[in-house]
C-alpha atoms as a PDB file:
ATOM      1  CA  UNK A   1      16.463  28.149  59.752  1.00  0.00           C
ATOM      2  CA  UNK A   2      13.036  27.430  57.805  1.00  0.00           C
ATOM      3  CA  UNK A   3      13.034  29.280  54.431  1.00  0.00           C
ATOM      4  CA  UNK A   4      10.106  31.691  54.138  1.00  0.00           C
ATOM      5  CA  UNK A   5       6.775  30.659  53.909  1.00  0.00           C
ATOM      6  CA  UNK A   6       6.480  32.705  50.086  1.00  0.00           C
ATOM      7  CA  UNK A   7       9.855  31.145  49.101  1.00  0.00           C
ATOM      8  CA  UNK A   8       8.506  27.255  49.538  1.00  0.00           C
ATOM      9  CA  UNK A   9       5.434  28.190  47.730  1.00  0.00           C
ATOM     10  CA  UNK A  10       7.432  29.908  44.602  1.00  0.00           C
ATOM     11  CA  UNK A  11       9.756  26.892  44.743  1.00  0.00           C
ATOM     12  CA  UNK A  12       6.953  24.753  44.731  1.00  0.00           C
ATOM     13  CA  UNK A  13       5.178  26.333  41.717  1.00  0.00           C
ATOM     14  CA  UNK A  14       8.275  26.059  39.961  1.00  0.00           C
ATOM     15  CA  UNK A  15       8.564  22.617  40.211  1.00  0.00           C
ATOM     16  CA  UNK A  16       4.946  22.008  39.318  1.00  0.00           C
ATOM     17  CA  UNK A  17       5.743  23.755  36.225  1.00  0.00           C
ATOM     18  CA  UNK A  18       8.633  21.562  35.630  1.00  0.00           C
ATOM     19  CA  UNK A  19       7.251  18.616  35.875  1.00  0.00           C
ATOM     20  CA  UNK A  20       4.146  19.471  34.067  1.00  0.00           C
ATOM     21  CA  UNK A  21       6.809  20.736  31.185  1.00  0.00           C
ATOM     22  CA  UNK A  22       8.612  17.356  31.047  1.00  0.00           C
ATOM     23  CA  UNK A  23       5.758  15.552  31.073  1.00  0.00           C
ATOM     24  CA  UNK A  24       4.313  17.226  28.376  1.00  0.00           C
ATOM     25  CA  UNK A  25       7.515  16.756  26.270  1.00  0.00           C
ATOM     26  CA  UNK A  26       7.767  13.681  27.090  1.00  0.00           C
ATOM     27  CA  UNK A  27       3.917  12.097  26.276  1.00  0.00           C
ATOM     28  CA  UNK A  28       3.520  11.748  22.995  1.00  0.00           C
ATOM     29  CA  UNK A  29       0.073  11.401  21.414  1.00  0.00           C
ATOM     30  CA  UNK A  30      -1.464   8.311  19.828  1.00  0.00           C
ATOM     31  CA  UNK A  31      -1.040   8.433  16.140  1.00  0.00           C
ATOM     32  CA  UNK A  32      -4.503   8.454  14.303  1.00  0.00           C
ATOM     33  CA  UNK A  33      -6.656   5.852  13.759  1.00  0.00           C
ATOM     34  CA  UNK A  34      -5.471   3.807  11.036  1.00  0.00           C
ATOM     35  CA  UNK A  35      -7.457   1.408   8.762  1.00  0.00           C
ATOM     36  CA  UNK A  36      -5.608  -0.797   5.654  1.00  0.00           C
ATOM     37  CA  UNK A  37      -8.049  -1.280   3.114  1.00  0.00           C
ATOM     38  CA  UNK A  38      -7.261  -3.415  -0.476  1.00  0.00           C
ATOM     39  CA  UNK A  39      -5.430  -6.183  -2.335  1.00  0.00           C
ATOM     40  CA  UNK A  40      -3.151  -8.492  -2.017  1.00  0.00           C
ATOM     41  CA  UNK A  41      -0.249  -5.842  -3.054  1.00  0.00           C
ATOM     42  CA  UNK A  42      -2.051  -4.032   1.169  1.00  0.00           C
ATOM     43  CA  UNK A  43      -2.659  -7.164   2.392  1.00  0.00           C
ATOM     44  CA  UNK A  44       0.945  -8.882   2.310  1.00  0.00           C
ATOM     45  CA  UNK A  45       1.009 -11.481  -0.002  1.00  0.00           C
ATOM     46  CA  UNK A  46       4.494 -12.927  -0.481  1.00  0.00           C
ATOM     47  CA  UNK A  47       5.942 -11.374   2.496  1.00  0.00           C
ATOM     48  CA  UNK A  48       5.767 -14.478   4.466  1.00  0.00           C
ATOM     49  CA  UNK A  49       4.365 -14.306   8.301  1.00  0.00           C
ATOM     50  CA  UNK A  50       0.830 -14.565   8.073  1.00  0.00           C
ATOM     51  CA  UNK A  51      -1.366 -14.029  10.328  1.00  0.00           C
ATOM     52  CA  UNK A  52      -2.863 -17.319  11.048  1.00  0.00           C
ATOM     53  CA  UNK A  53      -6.641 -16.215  11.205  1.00  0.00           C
ATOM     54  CA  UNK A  54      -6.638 -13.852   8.014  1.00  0.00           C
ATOM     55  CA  UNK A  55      -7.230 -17.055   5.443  1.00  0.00           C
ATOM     56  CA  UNK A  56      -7.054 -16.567   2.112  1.00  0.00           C
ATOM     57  CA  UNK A  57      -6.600 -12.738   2.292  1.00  0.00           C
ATOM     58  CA  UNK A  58      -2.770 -13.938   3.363  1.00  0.00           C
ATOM     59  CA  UNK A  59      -2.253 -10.785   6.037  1.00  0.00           C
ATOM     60  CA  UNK A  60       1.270 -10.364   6.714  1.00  0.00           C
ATOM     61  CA  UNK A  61       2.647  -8.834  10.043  1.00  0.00           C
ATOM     62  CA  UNK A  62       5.622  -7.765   7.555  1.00  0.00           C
ATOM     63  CA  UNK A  63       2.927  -5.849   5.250  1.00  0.00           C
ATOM     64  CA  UNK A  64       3.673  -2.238   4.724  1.00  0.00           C
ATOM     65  CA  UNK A  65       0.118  -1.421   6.542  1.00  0.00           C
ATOM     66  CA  UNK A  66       1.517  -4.104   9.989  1.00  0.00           C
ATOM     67  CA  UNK A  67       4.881  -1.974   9.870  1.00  0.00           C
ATOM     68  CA  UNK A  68       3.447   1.421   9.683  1.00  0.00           C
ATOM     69  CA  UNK A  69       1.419   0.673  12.586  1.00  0.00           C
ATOM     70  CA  UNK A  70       3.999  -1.196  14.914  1.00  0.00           C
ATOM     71  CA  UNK A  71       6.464   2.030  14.164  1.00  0.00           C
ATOM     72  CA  UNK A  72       3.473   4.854  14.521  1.00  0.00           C
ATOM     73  CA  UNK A  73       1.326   3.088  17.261  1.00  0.00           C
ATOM     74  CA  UNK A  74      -2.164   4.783  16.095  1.00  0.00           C
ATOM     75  CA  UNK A  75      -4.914   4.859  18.152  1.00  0.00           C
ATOM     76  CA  UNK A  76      -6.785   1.493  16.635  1.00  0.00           C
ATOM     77  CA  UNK A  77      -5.362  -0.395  13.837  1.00  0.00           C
ATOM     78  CA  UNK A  78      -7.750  -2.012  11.398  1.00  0.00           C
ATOM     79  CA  UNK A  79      -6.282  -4.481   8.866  1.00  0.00           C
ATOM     80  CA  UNK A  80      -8.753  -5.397   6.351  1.00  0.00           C
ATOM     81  CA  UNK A  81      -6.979  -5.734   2.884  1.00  0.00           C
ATOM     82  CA  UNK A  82      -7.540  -9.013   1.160  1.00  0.00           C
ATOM     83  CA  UNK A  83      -5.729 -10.464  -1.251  1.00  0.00           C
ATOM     84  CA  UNK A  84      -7.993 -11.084  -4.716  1.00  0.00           C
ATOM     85  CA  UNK A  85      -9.791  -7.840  -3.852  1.00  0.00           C
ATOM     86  CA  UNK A  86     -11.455  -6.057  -6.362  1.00  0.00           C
ATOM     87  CA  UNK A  87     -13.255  -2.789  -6.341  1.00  0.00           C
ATOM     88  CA  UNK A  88     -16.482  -3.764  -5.489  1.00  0.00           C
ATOM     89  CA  UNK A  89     -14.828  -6.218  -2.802  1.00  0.00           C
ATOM     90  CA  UNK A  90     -13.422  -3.359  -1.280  1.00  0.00           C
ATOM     91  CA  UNK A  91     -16.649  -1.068  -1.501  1.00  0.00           C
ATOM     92  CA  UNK A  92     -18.974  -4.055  -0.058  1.00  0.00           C
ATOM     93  CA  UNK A  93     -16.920  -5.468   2.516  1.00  0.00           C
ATOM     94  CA  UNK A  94     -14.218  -3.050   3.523  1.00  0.00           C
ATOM     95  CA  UNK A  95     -15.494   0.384   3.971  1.00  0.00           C
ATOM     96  CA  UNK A  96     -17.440  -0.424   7.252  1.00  0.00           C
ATOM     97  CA  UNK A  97     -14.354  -0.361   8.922  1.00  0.00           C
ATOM     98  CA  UNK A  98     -13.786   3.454   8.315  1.00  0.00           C
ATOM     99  CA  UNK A  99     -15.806   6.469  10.500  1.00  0.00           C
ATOM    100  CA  UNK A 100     -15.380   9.719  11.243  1.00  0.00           C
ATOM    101  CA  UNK A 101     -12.736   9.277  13.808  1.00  0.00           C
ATOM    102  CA  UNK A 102     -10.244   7.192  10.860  1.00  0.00           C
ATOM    103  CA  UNK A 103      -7.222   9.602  10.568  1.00  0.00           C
ATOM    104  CA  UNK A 104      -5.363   7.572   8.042  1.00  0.00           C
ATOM    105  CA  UNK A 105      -6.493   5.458   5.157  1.00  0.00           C
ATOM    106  CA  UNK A 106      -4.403   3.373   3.075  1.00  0.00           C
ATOM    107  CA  UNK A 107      -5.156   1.580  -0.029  1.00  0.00           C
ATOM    108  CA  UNK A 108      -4.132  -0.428  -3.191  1.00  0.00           C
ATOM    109  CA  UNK A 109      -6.697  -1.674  -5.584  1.00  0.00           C
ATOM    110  CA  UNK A 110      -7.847  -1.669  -9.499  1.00  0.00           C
ATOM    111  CA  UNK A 111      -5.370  -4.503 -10.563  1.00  0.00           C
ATOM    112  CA  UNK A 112      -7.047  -7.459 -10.032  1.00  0.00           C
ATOM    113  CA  UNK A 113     -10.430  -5.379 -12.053  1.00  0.00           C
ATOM    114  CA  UNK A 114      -7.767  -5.181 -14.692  1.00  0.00           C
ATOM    115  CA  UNK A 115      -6.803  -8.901 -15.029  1.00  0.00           C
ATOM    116  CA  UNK A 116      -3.352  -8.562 -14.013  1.00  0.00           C
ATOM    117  CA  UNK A 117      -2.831 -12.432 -12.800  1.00  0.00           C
ATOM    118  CA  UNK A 118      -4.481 -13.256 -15.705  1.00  0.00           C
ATOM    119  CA  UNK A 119      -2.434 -10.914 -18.245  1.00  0.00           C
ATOM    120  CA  UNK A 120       0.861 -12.041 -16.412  1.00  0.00           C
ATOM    121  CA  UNK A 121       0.180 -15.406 -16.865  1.00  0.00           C
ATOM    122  CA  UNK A 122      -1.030 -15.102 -20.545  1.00  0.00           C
ATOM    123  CA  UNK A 123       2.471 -13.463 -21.462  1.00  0.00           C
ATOM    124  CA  UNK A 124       4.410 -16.199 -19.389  1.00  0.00           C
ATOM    125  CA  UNK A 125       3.201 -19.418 -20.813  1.00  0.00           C
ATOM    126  CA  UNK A 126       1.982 -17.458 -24.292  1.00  0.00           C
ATOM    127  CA  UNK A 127       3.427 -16.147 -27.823  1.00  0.00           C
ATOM    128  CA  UNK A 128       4.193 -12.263 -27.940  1.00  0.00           C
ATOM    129  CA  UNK A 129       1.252 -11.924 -29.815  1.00  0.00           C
ATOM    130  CA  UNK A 130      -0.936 -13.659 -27.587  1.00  0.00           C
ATOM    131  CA  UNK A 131       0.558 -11.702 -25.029  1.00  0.00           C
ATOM    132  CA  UNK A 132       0.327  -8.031 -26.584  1.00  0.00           C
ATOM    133  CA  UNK A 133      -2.936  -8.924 -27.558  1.00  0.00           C
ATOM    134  CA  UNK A 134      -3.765  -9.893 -23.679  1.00  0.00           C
ATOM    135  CA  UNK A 135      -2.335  -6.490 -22.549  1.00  0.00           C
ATOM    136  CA  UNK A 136      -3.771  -4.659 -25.233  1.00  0.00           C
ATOM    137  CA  UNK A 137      -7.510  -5.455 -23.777  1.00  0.00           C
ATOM    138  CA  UNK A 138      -6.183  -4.884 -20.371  1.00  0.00           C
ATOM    139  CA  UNK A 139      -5.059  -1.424 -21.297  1.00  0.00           C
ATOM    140  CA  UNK A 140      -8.158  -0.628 -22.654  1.00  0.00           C
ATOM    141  CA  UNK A 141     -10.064  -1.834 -19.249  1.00  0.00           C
ATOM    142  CA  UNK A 142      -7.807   0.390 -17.407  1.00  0.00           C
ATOM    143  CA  UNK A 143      -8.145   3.385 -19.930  1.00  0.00           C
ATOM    144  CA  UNK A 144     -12.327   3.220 -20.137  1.00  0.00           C
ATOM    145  CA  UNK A 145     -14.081   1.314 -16.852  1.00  0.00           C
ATOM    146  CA  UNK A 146     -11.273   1.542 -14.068  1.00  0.00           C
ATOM    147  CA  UNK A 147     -11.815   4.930 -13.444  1.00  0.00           C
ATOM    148  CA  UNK A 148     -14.856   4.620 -12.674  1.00  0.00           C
ATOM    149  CA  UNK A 149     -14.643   1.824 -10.406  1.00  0.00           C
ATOM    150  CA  UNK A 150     -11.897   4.148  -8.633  1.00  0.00           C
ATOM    151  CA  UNK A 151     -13.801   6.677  -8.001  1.00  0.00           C
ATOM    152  CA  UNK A 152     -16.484   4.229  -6.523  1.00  0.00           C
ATOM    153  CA  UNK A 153     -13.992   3.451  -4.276  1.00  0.00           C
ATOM    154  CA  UNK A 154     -12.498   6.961  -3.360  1.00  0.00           C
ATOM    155  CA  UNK A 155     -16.187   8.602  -2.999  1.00  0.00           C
ATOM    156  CA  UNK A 156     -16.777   5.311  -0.512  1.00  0.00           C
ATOM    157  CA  UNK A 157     -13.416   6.574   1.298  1.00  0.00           C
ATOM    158  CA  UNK A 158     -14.682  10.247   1.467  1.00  0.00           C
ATOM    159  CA  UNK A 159     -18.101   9.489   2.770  1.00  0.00           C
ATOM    160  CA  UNK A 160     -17.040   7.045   5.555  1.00  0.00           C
ATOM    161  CA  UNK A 161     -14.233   9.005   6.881  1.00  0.00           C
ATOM    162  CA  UNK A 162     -14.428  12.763   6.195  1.00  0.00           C
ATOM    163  CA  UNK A 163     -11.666  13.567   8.599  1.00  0.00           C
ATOM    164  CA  UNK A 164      -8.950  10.888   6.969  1.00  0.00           C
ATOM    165  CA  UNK A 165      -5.773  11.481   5.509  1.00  0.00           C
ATOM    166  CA  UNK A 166      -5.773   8.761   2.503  1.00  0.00           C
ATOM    167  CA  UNK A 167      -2.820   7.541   0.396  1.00  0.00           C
ATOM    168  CA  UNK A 168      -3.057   5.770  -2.904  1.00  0.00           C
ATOM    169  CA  UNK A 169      -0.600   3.636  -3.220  1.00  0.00           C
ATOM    170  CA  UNK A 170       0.179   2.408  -6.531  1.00  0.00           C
ATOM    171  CA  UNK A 171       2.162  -0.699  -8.260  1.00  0.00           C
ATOM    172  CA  UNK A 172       5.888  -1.560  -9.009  1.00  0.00           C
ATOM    173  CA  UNK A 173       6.841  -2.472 -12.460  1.00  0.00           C
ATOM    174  CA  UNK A 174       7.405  -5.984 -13.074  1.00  0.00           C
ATOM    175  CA  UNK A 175      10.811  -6.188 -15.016  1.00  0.00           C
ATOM    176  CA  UNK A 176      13.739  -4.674 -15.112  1.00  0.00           C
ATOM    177  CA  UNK A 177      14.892  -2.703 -18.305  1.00  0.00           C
ATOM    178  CA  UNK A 178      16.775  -3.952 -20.166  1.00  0.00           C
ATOM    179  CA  UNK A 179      18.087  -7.132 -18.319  1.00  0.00           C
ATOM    180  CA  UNK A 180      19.689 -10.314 -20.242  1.00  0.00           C
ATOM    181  CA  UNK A 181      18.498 -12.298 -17.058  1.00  0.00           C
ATOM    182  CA  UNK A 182      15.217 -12.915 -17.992  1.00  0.00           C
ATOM    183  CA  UNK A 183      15.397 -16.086 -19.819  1.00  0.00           C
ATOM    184  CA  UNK A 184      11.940 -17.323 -21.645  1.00  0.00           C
ATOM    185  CA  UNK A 185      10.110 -14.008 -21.922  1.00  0.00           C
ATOM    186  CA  UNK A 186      11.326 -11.622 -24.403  1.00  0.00           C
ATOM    187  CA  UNK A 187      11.935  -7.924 -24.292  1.00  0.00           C
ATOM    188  CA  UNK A 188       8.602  -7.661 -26.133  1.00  0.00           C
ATOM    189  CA  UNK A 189       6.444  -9.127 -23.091  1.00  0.00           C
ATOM    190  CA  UNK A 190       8.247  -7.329 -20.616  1.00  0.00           C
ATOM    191  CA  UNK A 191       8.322  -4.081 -21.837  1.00  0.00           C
ATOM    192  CA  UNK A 192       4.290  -4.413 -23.067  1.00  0.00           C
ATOM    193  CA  UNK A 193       3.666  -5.343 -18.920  1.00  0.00           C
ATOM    194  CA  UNK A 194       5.519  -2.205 -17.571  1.00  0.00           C
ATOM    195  CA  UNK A 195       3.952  -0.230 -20.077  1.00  0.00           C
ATOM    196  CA  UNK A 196       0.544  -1.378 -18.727  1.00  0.00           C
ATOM    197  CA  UNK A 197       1.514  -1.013 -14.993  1.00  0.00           C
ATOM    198  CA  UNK A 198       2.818   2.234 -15.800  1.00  0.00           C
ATOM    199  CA  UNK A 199      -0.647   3.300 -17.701  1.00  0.00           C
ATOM    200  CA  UNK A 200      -2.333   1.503 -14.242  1.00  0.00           C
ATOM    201  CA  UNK A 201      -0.144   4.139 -12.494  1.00  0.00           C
ATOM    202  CA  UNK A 202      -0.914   6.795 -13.969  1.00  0.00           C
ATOM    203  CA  UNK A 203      -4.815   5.953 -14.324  1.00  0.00           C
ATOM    204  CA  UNK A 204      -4.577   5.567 -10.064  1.00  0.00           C
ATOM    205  CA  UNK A 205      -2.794   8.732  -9.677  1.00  0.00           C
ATOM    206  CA  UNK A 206      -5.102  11.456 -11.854  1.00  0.00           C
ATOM    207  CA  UNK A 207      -8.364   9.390 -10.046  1.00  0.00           C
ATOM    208  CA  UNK A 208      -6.533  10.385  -6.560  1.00  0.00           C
ATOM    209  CA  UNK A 209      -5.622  13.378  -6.916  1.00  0.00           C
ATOM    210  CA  UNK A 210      -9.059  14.405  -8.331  1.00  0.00           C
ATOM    211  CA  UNK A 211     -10.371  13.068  -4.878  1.00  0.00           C
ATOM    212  CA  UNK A 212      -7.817  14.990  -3.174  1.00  0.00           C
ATOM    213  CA  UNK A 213      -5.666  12.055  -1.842  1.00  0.00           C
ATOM    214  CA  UNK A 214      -2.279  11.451  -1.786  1.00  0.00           C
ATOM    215  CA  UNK A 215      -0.517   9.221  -4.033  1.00  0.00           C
ATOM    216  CA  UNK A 216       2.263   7.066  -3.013  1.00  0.00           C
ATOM    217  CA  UNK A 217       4.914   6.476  -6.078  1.00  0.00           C
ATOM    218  CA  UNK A 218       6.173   2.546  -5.301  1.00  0.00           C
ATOM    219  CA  UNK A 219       7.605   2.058  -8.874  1.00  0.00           C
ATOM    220  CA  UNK A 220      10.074   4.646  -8.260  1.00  0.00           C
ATOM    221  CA  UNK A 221      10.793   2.931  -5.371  1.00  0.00           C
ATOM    222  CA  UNK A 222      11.422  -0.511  -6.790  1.00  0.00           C
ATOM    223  CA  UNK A 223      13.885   0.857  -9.113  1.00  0.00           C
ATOM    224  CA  UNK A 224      16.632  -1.175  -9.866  1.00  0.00           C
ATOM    225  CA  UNK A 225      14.722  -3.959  -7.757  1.00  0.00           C
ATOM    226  CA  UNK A 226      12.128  -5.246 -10.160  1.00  0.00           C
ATOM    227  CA  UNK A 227      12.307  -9.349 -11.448  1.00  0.00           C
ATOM    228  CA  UNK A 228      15.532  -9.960 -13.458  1.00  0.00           C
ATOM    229  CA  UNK A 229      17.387  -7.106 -11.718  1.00  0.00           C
ATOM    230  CA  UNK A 230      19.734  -9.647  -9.636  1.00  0.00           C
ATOM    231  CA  UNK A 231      18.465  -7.817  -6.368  1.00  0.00           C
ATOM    232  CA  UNK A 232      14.435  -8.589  -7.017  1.00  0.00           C
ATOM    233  CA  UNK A 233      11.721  -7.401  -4.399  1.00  0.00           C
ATOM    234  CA  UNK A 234       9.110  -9.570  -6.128  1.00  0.00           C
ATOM    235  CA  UNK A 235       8.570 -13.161  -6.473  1.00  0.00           C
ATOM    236  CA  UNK A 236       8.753 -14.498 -10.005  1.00  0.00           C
ATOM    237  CA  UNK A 237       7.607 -17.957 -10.259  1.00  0.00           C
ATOM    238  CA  UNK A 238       6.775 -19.487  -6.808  1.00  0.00           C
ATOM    239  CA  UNK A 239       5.508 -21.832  -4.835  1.00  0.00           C
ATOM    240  CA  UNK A 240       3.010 -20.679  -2.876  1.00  0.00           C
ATOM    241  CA  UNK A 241       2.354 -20.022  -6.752  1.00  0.00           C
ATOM    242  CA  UNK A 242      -0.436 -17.751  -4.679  1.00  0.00           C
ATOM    243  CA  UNK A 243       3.132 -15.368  -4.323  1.00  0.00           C
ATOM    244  CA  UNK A 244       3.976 -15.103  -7.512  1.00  0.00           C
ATOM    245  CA  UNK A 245       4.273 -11.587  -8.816  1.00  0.00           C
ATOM    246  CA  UNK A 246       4.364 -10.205  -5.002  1.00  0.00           C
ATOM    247  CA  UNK A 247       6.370  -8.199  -2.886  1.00  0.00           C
ATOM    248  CA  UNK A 248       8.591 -10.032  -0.532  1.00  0.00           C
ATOM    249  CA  UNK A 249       9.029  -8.788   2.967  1.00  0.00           C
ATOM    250  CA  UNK A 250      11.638  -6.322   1.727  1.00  0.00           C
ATOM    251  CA  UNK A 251       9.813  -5.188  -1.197  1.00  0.00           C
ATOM    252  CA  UNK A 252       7.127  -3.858   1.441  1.00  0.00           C
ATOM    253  CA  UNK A 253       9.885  -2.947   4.182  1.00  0.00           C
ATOM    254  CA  UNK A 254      12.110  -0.917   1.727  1.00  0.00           C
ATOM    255  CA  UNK A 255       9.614  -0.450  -0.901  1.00  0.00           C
ATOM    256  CA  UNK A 256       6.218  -0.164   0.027  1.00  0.00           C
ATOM    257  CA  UNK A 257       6.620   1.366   3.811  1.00  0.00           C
ATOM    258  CA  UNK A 258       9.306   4.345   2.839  1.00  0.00           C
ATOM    259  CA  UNK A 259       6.324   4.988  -0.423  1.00  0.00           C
ATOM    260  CA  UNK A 260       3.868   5.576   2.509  1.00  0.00           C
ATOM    261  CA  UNK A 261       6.369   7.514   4.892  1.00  0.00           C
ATOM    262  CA  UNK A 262       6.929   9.839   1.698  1.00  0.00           C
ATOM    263  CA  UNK A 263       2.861  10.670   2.055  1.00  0.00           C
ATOM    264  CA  UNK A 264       1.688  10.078   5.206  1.00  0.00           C
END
């Protein structure tokens, strides 16, 4: 016996439904366009598996901005962070890859404007006092002209994408405190360079916030994995020497990605 004409149509409706219903739980929406704008600390270096046509900017597929987007899929993915990037670097030649449509922005920068390389090397192969003095006139950089150039950066950010969600992300501290590991530079010279990354920190941070953007916290990720620590997510001394001073692949897997997670 055929079932009723009104019965197949209700049973058919209710499957419709179904199977809209699963497919809507099922589908899950692109994640938001996603651009990766700074440094070498954005860009990779000393995370090993670089992508071949980046050059000198030494792109890593095991960069925190690569994982985010293999895990999150977003709707376009542009990588653009280049190691020795300074401000202006990243306010001439970076910005045009953010519009309107760019959900999520990501971006380290203001340590190469303060001489870090430089100020790291200075204490490595120098006296403490050449050292503090070396720090002492990067600490004044950071204190009096770096926020400026940060906000030329964040207004840049605002401007080009108006809809983003942006996170700051900051830098780890260099050395481990106090450690008897780190033979040839004293306690002096290592805590003067945490001091300074922490005053870098906290410089990034306040400019941020002011701009209304997140601020991603790596140092406290790092903890108990900076140089001399015995479990070290940075490169001391290296060849590349280009590495030096630079998250490995884990320091941007467990340091720099779950930093990001924390704020996206």
């Amino acid at each position: 016996m055929r079932p009723p004409k009104s019965l197949t149509a209700l049973s058919a409706l209710v499957l419709t439904f179904l199977m809209a219903l699963l497919g809507t739980g099922s589908a899950q929406a692109a994640a938001p366009a996603y651009v990766a704008l700074g440094d070498s600390y954005s860009s990779g270096n000393g995370a090993g598996n670089y992508i071949d046509s980046s050059g000198d900017c030494h792109r890593s597929n095991s960069a925190y901005p690569a994982l985010y987007a293999a895990a999150n899929g977003p709707s376009s993915f542009s990588f653009v962070a280049c190691s020795g990037a300074v401000t202006s670097d990243v306010t001439n030649s970076q910005l045009g890859a953010l519009n309107s449509s760019t959900g999520l922005v990501t971006v380290t920068i203001g340590g190469n404007d303060a001489g870090f390389a430089d100020a790291m090397t200075t204490c490595v192969t120098s006296s403490d006092s050449t050292c503090l003095n070396r720090i002492a006139t990067a600490r004044s950089f950071i204190s009096s002209t770096l926020p400026g150039r940060l906000d030329s950066v964040y207004n840049g950010i605002n401007s080009r994408a108006p809809n983003a969600h942006v996170v700051v992300l900051g830098y780890p501290r260099m050395y481990i405190e106090p450690s008897p590991w780190c033979l040839g530079l004293s306690q002096t010279k290592r805590e003067a360079i945490n001091d300074a990354s922490d005053l870098l920190n906290s410089v990034i941070s306040s400019r941020a916030g002011a701009h209304g953007f997140a601020f991603g916290d790596v140092a406290s990720q790092f903890n108990g994995h900076e140089l001399c620590s015995g479990d070290d997510w940075l490169h001391d001394l290296a060849l590349p020497i280009w590495e030096a001073y630079h998250p490995t692949a884990v320091g941007h897997s467990s340091g720099y990605l779950p930093a990001l997670n924390a704020r996206d």
